[in-house]
Protein backbone atom coordinates (compact mmCIF):
# COMPACT_ATOMS: atom_id res chain seq x y z
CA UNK A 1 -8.52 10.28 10.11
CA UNK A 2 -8.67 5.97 9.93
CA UNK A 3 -7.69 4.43 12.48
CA UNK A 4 -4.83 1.77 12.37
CA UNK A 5 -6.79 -1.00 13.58
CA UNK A 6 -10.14 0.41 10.86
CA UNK A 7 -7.87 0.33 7.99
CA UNK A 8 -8.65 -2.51 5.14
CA UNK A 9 -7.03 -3.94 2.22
CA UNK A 10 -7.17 -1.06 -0.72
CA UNK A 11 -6.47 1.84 1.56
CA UNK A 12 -3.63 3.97 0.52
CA UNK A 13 -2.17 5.44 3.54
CA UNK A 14 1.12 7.51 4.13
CA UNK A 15 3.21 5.67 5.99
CA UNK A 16 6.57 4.71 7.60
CA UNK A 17 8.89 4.29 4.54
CA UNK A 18 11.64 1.56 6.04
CA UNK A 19 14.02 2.35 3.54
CA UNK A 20 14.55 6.17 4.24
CA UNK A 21 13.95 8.23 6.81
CA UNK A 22 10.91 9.66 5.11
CA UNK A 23 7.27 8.27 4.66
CA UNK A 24 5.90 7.64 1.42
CA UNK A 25 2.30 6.32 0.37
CA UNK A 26 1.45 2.75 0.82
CA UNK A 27 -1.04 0.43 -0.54
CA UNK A 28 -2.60 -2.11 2.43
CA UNK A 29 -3.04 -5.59 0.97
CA UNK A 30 -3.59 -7.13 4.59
CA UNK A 31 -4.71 -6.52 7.94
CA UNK A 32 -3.94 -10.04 9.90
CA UNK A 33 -4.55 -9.58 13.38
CA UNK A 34 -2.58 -11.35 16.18
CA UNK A 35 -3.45 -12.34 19.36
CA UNK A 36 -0.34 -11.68 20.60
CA UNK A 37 0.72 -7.90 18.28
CA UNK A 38 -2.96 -7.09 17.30
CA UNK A 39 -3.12 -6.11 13.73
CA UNK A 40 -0.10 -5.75 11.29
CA UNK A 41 -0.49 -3.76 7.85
CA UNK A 42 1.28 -5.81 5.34
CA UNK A 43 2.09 -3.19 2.49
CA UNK A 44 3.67 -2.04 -0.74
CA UNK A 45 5.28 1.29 -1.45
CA UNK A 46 3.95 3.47 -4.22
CA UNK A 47 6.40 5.61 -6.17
CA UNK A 48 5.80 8.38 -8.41
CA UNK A 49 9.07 7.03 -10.10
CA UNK A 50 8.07 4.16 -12.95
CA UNK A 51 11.80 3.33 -13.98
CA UNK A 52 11.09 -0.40 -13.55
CA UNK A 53 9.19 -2.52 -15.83
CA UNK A 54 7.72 -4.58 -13.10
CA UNK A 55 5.86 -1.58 -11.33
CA UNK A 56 2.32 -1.18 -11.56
CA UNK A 57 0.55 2.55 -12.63
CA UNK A 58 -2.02 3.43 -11.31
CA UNK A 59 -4.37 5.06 -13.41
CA UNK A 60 -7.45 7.53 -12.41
CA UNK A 61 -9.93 5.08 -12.84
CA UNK A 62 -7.91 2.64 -10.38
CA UNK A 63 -9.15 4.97 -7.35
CA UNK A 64 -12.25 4.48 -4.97
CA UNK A 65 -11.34 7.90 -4.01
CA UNK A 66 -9.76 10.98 -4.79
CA UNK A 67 -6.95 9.70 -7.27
CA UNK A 68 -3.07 10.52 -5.90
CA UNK A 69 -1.53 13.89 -7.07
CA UNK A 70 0.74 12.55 -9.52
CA UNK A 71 1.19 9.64 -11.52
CA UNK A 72 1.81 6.97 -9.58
CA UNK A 73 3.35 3.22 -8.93
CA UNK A 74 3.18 0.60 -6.76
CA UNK A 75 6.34 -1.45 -6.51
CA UNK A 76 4.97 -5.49 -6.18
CA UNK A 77 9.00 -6.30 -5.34
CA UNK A 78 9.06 -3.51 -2.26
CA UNK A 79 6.63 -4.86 1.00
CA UNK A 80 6.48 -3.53 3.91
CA UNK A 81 4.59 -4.59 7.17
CA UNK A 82 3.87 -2.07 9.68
CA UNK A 83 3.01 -2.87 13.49
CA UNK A 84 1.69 0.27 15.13
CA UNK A 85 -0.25 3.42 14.35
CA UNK A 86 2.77 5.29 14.99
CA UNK A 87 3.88 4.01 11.29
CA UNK A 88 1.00 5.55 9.79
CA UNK A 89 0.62 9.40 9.61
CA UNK A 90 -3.12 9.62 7.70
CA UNK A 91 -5.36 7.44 5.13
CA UNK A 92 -5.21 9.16 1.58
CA UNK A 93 -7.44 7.54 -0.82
CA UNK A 94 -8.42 3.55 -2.08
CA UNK A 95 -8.01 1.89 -4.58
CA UNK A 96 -11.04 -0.34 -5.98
CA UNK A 97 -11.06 -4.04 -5.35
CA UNK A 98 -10.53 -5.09 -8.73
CA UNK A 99 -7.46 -2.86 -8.70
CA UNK A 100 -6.18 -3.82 -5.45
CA UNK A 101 -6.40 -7.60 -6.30
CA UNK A 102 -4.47 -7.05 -9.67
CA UNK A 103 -1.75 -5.79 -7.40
CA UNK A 104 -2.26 -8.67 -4.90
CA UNK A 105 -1.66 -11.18 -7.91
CA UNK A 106 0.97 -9.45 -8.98
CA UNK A 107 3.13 -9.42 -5.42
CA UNK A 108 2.41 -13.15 -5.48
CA UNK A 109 3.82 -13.76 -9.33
CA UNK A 110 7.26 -11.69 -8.55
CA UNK A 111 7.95 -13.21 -5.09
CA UNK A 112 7.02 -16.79 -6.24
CA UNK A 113 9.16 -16.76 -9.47
């Protein structure tokens, strides 16, 4: 298993889903540490659900790693920042850089419109 504090942008990780009382994967898009909290994980959720046209697929060929299970997308609109490794139950895959900064550009376009 990854430790919180060893865990870099592109990681998908299961994690601490604020929005229900279940965990769900997330995709890390920053690891800012602070002197004061140490590091943060700023997130997104992934969804196997792709209802919305703003979500992103993910497609096999997106993955440094094995790929997910199921067909899955990450939701630019839904971030999430977790503060301790109790937030985090394991590291699941990556996803490559050119991948992972699609989805970075993305977050930025739908929050600064």
């Amino acid at each position: 298993m990854t430790a919180f504090d060893e865990l870099e942008r592109g990681d998908i990780i299961w994690g601490t889903d604020p929005l229900s009382d279940k965990g769900r994967p997330m995709l890390v898009l920053g690891t800012p540490r602070f002197p004061n909290h140490g590091v943060q994980l700023i997130t997104v959720l992934i969804s196997t659900k792709g209802y919305h046209e703003e979500s992103l697929t993910l497609r096999d060929d997106d993955y440094e790693g094995e790929p997910l299970g199921e067909r899955s997308h990450v939701l630019p609109w839904s971030l999430a920042t977790l503060n301790s490794a109790t937030e985090v139950e394991f590291h699941m895959t990556s996803l490559v850089d050119e991948r992972t900064e699609n989805v970075a550009t993305q977050v930025i376009s739908y929050i600064s419109s």
